[in-house]
N, C-alpha and C. Protein backbone atom coordinates (compact mmCIF):
# COMPACT_ATOMS: atom_id res chain seq x y z
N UNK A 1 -47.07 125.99 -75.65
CA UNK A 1 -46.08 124.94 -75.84
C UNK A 1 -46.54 124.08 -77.03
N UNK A 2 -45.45 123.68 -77.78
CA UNK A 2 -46.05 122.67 -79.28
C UNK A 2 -46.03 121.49 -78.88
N UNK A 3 -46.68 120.70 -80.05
CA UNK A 3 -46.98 119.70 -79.62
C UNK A 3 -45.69 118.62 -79.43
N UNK A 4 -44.20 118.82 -80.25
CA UNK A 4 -43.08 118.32 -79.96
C UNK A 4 -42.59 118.46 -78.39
N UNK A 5 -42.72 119.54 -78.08
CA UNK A 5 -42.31 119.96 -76.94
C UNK A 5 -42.82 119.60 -75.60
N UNK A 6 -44.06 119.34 -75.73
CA UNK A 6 -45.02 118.45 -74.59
C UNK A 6 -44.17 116.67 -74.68
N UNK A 7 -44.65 116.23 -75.95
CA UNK A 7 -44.31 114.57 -76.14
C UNK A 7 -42.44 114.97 -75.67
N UNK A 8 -41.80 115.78 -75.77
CA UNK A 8 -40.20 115.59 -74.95
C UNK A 8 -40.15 116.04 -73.93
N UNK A 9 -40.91 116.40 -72.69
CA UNK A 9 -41.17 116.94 -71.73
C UNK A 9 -41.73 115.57 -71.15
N UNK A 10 -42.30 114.58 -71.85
CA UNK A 10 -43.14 113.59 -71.37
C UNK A 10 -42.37 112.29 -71.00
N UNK A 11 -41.40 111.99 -72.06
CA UNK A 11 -40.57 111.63 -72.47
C UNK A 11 -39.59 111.23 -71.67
N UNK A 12 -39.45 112.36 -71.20
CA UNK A 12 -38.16 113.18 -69.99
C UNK A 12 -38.62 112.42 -68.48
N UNK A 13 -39.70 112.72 -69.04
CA UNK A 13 -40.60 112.84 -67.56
C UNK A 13 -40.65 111.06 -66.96
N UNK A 14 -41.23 110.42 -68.13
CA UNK A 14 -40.79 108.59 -67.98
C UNK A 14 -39.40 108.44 -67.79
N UNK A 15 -38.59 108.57 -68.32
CA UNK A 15 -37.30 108.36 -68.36
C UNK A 15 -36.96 108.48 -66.74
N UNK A 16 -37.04 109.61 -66.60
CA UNK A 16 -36.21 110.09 -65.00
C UNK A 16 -37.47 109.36 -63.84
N UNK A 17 -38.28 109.30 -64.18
CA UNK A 17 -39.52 108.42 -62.84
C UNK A 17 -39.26 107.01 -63.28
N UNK A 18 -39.56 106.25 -64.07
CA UNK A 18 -40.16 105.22 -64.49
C UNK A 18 -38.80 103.81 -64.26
N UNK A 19 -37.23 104.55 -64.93
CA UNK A 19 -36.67 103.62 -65.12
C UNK A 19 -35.92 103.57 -64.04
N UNK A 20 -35.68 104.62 -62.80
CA UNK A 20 -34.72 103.90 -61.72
C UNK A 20 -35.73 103.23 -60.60
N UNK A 21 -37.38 103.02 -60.59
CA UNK A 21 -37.60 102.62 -60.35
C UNK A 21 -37.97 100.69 -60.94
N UNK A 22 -37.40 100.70 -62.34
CA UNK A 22 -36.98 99.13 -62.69
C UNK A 22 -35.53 98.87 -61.89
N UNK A 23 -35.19 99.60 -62.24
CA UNK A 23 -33.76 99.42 -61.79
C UNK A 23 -33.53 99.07 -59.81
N UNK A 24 -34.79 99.70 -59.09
CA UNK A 24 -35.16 99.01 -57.71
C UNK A 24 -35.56 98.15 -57.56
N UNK A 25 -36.65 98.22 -58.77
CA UNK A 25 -37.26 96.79 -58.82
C UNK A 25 -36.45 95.46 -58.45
N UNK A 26 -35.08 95.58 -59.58
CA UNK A 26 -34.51 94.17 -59.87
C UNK A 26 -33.57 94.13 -58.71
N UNK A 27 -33.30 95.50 -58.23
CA UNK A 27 -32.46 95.43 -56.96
C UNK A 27 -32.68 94.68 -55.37
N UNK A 28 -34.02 94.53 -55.50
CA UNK A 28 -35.05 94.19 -54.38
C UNK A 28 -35.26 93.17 -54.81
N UNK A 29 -34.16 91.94 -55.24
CA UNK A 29 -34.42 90.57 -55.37
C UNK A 29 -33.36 89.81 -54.46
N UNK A 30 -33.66 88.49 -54.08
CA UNK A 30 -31.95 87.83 -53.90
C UNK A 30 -32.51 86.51 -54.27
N UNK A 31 -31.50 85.75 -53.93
CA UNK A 31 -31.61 84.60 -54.48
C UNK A 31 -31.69 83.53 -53.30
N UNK A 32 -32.58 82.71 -53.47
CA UNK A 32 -32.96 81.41 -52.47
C UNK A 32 -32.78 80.07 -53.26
N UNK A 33 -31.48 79.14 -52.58
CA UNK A 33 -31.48 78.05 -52.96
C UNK A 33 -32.10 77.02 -51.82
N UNK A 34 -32.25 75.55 -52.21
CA UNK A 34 -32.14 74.63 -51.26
C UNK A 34 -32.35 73.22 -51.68
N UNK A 35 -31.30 72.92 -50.90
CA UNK A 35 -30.75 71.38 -51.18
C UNK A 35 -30.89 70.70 -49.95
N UNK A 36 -31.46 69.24 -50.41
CA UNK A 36 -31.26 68.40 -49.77
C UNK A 36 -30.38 66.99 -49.45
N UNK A 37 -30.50 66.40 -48.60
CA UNK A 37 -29.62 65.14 -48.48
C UNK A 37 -30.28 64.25 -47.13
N UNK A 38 -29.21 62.83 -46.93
CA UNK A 38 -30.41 62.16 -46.01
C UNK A 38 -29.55 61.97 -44.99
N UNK A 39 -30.37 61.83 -43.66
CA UNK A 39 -29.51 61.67 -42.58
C UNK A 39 -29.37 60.17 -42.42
N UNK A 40 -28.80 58.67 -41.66
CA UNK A 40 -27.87 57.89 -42.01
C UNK A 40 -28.89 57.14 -41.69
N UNK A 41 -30.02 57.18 -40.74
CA UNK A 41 -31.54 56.08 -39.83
C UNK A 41 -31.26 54.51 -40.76
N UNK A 42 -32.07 54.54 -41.94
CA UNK A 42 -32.24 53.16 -42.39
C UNK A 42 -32.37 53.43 -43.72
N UNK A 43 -31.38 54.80 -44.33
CA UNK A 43 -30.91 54.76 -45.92
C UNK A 43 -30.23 53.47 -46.39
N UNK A 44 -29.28 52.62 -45.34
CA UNK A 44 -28.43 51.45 -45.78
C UNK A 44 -29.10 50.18 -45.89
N UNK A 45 -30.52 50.19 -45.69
CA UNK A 45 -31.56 48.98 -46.19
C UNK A 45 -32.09 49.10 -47.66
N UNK A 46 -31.91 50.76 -48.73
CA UNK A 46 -32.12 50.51 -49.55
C UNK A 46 -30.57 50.75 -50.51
N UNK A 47 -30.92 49.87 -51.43
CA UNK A 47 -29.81 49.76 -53.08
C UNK A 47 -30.74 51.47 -53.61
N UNK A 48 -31.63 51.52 -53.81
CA UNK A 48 -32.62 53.24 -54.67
C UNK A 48 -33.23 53.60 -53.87
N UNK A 49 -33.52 54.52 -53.61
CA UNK A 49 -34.91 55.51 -52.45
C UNK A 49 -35.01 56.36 -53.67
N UNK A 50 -35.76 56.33 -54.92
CA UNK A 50 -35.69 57.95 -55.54
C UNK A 50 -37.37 58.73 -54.84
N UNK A 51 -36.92 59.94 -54.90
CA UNK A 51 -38.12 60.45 -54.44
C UNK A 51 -38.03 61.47 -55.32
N UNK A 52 -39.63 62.07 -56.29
CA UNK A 52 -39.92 62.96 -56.97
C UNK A 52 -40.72 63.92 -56.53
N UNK A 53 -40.00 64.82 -56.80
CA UNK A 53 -40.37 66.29 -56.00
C UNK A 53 -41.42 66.76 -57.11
N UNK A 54 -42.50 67.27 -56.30
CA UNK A 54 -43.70 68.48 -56.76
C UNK A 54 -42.92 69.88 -57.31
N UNK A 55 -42.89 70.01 -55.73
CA UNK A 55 -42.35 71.77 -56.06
C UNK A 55 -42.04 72.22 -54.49
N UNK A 56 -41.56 73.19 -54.45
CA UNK A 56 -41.22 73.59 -52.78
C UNK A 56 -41.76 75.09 -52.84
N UNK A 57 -42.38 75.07 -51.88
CA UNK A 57 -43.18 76.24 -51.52
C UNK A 57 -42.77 76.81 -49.88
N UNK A 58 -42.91 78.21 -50.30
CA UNK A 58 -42.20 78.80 -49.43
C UNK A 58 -43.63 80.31 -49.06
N UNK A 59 -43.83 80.29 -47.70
CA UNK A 59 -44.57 81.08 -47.46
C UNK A 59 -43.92 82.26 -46.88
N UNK A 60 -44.52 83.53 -47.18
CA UNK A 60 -43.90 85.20 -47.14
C UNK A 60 -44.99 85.19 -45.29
N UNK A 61 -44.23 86.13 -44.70
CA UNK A 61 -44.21 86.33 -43.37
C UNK A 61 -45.94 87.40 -43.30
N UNK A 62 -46.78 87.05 -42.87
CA UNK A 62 -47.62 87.85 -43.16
C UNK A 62 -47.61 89.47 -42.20
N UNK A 63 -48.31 90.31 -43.65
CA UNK A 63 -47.80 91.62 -43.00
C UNK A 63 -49.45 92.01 -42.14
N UNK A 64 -49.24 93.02 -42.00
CA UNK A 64 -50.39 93.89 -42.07
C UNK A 64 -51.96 93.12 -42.61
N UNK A 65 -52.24 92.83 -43.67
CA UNK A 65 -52.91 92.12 -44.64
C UNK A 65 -52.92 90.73 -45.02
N UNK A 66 -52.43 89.77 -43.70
CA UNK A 66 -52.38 88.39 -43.44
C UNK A 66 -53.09 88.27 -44.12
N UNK A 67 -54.58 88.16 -44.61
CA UNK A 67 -55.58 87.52 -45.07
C UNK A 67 -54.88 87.60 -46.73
N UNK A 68 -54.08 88.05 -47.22
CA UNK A 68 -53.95 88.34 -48.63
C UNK A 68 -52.14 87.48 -48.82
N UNK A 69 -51.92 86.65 -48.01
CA UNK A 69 -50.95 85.97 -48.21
C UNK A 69 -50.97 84.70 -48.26
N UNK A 70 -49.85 84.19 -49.54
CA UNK A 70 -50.21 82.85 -50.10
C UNK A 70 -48.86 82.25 -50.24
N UNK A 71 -48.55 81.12 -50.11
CA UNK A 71 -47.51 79.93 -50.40
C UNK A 71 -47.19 80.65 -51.98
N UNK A 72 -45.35 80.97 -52.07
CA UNK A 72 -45.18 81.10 -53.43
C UNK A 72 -44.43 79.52 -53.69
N UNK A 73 -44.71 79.03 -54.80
CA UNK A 73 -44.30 77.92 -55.78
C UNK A 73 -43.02 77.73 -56.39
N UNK A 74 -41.69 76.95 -56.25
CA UNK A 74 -40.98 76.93 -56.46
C UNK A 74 -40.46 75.50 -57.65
N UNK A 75 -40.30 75.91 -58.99
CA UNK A 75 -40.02 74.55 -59.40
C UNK A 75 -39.04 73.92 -59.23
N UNK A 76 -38.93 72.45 -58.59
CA UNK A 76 -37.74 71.68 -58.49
C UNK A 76 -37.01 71.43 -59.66
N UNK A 77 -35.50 71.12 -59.39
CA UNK A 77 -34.92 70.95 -60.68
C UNK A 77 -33.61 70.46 -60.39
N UNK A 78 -32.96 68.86 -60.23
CA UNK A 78 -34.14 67.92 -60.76
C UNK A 78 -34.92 67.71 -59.84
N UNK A 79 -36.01 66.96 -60.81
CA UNK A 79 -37.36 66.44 -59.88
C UNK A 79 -37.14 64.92 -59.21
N UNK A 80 -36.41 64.14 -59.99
CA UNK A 80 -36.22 62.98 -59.23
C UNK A 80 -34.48 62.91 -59.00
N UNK A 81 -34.68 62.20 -57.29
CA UNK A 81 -33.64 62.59 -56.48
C UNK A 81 -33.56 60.99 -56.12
N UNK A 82 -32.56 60.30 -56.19
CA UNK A 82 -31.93 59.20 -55.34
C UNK A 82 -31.24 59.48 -54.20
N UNK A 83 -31.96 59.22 -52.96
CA UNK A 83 -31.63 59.72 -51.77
C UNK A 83 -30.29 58.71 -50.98
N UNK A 84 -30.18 57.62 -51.78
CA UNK A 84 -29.01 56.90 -51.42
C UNK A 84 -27.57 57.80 -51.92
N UNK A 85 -27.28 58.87 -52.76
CA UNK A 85 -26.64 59.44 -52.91
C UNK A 85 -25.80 60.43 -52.20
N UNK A 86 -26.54 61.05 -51.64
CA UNK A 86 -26.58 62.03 -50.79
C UNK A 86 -26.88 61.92 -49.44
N UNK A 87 -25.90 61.01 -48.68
CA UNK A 87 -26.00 60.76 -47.40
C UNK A 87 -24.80 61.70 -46.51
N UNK A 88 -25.45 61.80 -45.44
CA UNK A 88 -24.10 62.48 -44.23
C UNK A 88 -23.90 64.35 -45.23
N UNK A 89 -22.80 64.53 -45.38
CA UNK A 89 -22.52 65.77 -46.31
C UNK A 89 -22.84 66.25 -47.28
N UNK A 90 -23.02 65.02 -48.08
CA UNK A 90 -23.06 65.37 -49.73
C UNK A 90 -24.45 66.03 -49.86
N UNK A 91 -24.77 66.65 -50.53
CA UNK A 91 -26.06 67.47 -50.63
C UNK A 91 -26.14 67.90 -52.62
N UNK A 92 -27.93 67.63 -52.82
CA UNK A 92 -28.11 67.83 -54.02
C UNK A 92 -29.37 69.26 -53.78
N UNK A 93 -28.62 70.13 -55.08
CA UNK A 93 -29.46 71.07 -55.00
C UNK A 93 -30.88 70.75 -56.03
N UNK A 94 -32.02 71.46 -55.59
CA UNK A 94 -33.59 71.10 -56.07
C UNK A 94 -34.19 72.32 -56.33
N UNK A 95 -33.72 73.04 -55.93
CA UNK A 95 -34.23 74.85 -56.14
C UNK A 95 -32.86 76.15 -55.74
N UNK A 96 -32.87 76.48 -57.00
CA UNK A 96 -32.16 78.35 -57.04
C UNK A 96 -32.74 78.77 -57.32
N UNK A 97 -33.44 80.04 -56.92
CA UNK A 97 -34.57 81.34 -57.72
C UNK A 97 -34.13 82.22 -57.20
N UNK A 98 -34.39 83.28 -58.63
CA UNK A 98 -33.98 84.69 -57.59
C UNK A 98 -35.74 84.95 -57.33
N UNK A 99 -35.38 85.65 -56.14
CA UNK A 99 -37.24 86.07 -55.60
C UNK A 99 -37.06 86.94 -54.87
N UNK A 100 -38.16 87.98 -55.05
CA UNK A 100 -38.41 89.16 -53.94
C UNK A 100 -37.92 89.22 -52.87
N UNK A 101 -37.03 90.10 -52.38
CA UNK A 101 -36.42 89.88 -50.91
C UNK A 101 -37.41 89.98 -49.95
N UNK A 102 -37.27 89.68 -49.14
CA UNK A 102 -38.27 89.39 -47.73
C UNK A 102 -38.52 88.91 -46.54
N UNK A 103 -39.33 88.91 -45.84
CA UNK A 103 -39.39 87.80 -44.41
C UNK A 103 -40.43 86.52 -44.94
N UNK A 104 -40.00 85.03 -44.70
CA UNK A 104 -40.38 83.98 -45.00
C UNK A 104 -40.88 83.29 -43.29
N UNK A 105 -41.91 82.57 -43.15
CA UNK A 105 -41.96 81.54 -42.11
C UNK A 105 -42.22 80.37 -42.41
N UNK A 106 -41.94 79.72 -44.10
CA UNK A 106 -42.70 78.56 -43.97
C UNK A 106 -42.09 77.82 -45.02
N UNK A 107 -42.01 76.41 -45.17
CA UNK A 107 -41.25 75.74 -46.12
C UNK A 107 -42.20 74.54 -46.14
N UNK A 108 -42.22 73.89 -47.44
CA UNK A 108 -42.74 72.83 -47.28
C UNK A 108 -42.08 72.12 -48.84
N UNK A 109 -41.43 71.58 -48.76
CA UNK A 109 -40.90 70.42 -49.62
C UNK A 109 -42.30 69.30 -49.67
N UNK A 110 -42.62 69.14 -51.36
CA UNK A 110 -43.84 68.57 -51.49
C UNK A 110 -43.37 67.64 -52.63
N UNK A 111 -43.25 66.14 -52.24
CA UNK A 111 -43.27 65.09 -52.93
C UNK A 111 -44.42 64.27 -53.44
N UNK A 112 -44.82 64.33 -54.49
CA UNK A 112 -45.32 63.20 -55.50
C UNK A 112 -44.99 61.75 -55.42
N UNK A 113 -44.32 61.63 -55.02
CA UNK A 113 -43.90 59.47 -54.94
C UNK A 113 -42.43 59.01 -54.84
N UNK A 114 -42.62 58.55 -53.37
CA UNK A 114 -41.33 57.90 -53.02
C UNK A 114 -41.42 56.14 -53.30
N UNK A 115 -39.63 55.75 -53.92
CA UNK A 115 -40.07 54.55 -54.43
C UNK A 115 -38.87 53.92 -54.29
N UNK A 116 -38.37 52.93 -53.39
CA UNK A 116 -37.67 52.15 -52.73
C UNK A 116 -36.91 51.01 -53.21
N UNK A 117 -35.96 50.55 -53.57
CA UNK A 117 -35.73 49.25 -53.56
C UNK A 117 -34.80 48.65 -52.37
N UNK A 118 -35.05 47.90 -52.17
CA UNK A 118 -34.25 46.99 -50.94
C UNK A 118 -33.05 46.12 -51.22
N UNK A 119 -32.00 46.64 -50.60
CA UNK A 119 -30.56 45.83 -51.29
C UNK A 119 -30.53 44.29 -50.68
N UNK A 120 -31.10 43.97 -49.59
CA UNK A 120 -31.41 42.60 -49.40
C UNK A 120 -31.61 41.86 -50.51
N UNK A 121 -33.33 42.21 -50.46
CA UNK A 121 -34.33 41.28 -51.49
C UNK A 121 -34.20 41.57 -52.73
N UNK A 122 -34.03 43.11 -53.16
CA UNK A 122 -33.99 43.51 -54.34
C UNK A 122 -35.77 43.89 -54.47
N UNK A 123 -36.52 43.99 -53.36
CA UNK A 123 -37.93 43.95 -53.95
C UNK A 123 -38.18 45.68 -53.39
N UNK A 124 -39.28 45.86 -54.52
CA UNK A 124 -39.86 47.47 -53.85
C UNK A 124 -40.02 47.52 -52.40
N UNK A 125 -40.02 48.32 -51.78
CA UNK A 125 -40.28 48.68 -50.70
C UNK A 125 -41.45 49.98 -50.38
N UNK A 126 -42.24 49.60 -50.03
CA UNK A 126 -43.37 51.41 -49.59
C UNK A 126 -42.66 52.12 -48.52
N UNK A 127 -42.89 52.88 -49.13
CA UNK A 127 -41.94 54.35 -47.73
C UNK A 127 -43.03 55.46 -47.87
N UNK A 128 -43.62 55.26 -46.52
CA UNK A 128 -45.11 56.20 -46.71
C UNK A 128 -44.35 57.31 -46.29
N UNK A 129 -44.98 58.68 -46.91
CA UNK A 129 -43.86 60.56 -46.95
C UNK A 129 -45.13 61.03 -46.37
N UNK A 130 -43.86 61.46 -44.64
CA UNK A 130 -45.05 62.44 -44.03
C UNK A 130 -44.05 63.57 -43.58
N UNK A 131 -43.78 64.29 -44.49
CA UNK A 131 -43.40 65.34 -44.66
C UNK A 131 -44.79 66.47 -45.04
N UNK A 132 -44.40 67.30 -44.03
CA UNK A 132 -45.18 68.51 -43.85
C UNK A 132 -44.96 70.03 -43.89
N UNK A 133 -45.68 71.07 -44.10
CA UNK A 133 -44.77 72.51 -43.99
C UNK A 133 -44.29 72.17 -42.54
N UNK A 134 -43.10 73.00 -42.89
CA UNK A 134 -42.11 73.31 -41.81
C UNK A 134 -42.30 74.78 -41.49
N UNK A 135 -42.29 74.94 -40.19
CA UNK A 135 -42.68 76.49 -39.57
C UNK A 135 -40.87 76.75 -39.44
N UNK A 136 -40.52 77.82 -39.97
CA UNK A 136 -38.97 78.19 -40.11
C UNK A 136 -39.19 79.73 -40.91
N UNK A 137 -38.80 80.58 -39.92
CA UNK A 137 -38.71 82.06 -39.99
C UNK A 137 -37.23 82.01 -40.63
N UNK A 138 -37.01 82.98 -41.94
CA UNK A 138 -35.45 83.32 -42.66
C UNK A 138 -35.81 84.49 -43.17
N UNK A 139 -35.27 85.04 -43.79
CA UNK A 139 -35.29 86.21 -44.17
C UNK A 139 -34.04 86.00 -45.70
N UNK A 140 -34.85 86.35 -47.09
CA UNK A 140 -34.00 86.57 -48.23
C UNK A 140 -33.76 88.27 -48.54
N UNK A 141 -32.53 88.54 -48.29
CA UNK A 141 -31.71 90.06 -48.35
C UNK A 141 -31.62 90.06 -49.72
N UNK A 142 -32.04 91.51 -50.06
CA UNK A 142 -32.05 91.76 -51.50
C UNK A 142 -30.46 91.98 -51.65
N UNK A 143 -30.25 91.05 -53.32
CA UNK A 143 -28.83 91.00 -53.21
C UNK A 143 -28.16 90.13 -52.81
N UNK A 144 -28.70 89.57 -51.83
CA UNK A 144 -28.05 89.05 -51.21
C UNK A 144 -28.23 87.30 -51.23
N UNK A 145 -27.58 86.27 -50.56
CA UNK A 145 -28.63 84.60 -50.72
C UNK A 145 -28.56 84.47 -49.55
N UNK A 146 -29.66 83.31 -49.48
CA UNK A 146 -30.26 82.14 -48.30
C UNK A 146 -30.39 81.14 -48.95
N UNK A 147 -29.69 80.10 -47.73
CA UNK A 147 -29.18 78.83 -48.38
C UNK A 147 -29.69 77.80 -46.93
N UNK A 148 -30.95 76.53 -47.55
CA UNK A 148 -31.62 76.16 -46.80
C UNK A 148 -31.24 74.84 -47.35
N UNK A 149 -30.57 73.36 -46.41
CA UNK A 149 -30.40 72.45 -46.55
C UNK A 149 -31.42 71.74 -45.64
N UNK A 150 -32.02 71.27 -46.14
CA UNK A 150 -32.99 69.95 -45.51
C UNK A 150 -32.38 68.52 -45.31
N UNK A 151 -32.57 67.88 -43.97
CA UNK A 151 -31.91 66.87 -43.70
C UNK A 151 -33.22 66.26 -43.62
N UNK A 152 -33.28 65.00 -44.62
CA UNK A 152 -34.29 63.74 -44.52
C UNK A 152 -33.66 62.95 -43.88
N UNK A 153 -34.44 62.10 -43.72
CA UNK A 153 -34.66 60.58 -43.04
C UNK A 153 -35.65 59.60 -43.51
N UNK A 154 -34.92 58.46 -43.57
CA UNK A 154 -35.70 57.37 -43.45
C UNK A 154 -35.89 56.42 -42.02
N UNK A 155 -36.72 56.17 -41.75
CA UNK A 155 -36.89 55.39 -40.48
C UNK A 155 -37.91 54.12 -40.31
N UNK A 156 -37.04 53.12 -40.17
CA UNK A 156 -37.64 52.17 -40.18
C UNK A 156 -38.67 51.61 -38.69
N UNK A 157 -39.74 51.56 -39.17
CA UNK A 157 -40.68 51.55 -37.37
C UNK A 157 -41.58 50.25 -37.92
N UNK A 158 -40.98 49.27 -38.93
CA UNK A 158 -41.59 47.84 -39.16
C UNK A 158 -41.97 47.24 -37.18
N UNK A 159 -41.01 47.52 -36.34
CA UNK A 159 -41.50 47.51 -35.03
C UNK A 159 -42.40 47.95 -34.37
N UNK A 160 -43.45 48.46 -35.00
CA UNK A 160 -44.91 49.15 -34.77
C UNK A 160 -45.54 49.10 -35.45
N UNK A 161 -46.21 47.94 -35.75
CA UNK A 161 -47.41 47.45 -36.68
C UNK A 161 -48.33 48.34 -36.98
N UNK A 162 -48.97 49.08 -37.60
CA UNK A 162 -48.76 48.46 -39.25
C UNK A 162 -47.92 49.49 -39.91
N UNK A 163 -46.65 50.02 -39.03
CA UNK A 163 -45.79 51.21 -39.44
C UNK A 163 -44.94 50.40 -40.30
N UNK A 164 -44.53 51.22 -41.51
CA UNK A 164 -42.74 50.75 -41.86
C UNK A 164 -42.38 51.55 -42.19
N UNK A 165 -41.70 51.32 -43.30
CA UNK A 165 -40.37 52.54 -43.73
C UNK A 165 -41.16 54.49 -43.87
N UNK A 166 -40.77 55.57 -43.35
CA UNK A 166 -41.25 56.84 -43.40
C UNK A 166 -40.11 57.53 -43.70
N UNK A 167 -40.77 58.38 -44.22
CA UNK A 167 -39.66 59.37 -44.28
C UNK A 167 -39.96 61.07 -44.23
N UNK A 168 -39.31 61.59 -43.15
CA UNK A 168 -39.54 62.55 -42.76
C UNK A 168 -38.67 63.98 -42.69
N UNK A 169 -38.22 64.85 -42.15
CA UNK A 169 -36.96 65.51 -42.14
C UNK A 169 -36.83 65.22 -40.75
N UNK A 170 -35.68 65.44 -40.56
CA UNK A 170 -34.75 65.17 -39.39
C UNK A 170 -34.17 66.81 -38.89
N UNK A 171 -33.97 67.33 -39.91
CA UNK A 171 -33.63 68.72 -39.20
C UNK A 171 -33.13 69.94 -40.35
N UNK A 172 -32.71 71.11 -40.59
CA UNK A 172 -31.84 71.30 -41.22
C UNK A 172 -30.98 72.69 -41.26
N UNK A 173 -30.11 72.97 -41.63
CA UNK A 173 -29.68 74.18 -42.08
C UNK A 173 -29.85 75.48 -42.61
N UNK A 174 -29.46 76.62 -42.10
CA UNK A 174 -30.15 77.74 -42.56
C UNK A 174 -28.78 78.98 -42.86
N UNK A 175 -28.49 79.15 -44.21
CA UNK A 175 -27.43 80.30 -44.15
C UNK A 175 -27.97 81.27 -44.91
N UNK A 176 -27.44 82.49 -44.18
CA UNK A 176 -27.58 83.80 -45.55
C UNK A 176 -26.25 84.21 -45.64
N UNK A 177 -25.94 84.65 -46.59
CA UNK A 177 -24.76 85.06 -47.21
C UNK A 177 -23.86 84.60 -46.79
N UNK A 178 -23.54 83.13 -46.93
CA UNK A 178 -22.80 82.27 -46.26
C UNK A 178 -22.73 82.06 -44.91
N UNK A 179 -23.04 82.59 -44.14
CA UNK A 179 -23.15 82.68 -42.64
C UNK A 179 -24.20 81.57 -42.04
N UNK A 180 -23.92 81.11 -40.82
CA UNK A 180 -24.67 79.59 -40.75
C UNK A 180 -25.84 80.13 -39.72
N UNK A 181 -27.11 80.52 -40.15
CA UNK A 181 -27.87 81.08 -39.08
C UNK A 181 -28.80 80.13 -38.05
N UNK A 182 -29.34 78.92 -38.81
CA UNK A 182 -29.76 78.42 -37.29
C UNK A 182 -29.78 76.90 -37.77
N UNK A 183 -29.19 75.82 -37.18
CA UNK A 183 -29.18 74.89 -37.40
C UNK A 183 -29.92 73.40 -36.54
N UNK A 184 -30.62 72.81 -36.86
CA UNK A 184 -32.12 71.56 -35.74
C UNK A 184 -31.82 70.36 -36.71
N UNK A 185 -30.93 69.28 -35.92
CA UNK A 185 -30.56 69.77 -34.41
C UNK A 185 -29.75 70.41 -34.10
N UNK A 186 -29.47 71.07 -33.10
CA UNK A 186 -27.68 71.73 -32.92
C UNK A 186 -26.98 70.92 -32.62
N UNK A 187 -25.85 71.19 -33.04
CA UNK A 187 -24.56 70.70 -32.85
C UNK A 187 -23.73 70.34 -34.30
């Protein structure tokens, strides 16, 4: 065999292996959004609540090889959110990615600095953020989306010294392909 005839045999050979497996590759993605908004507690004590998001991280379901699984990183966008906006329905989105389809158990919305003003006084307010990963099993279908709304809260516990304003999630929403799969609290 010449040496043309090997390099188009080779050729051949990438072509028919190499590229319908890109072509699975990109197929074996879907897309994960998630937006948040605030539930009604003691949003109406502030005129601003903006809170600036890190990043939201989302942990893959561990397989076989638990020890080799890690929180993937999601950049927010935008990063700063006025939570007086988005009360009851209205909802602002903070993350769309397309990402590896898969089984997920873990969410954690990670804020950098919440910062208050008070429509009373007009003065800052501290709103200490004890927001934590959230244990929440979903699943992103290649092709397909999952659509995760987080319901915050603010709660005022100035009635428990030396507590005040927190803010935490309250519950939230879970759809794939439009379909409403599990919602805390119910109803």
């Amino acid at each position: 065999m010449t040496k043309s005839a090997r390099f188009f045999w080779a050729a051949l050979w990438l072509l028919c292996f190499l590229v319908p497996q890109v072509d699975a590759a990109e197929s074996d993605r879907g897309n994960f959004e998630v937006r948040i908004k605030d539930h009604r507690d003691a949003i109406g004590d502030f005129s601003k609540l903006i809170i600036v998001i890190d990043m939201i991280s989302i942990s893959p379901k561990p397989g076989l090889m638990f020890w080799q699984t890690d929180w993937k990183d999601l950049a927010a966008s935008p990063t700063s959110v006025d939570l007086t906006q988005y009360v009851g329905t209205k909802t602002v989105r903070v993350v769309r990615a397309s990402i590896d389809a898969g089984a997920f158990d873990g969410v954690h919305l990670q804020i950098k600095a919440v910062n208050g003003v008070l429509k009373k006084s007009q003065r800052v307010a501290p709103v200490k953020n004890t927001i934590g990963p959230l244990k929440l099993s979903f699943q992103v279908p290649a092709r397909g989306e999952t659509l995760l709304v987080l319901d915050l809260t603010v709660m005022d516990l100035s009635d428990h010294p030396p507590r005040g304003y927190e803010l935490s999630i309250k519950g939230y929403e879970l759809y794939t392909n439009g379909k409403l799969i599990d919602k805390v609290p119910p109803g």
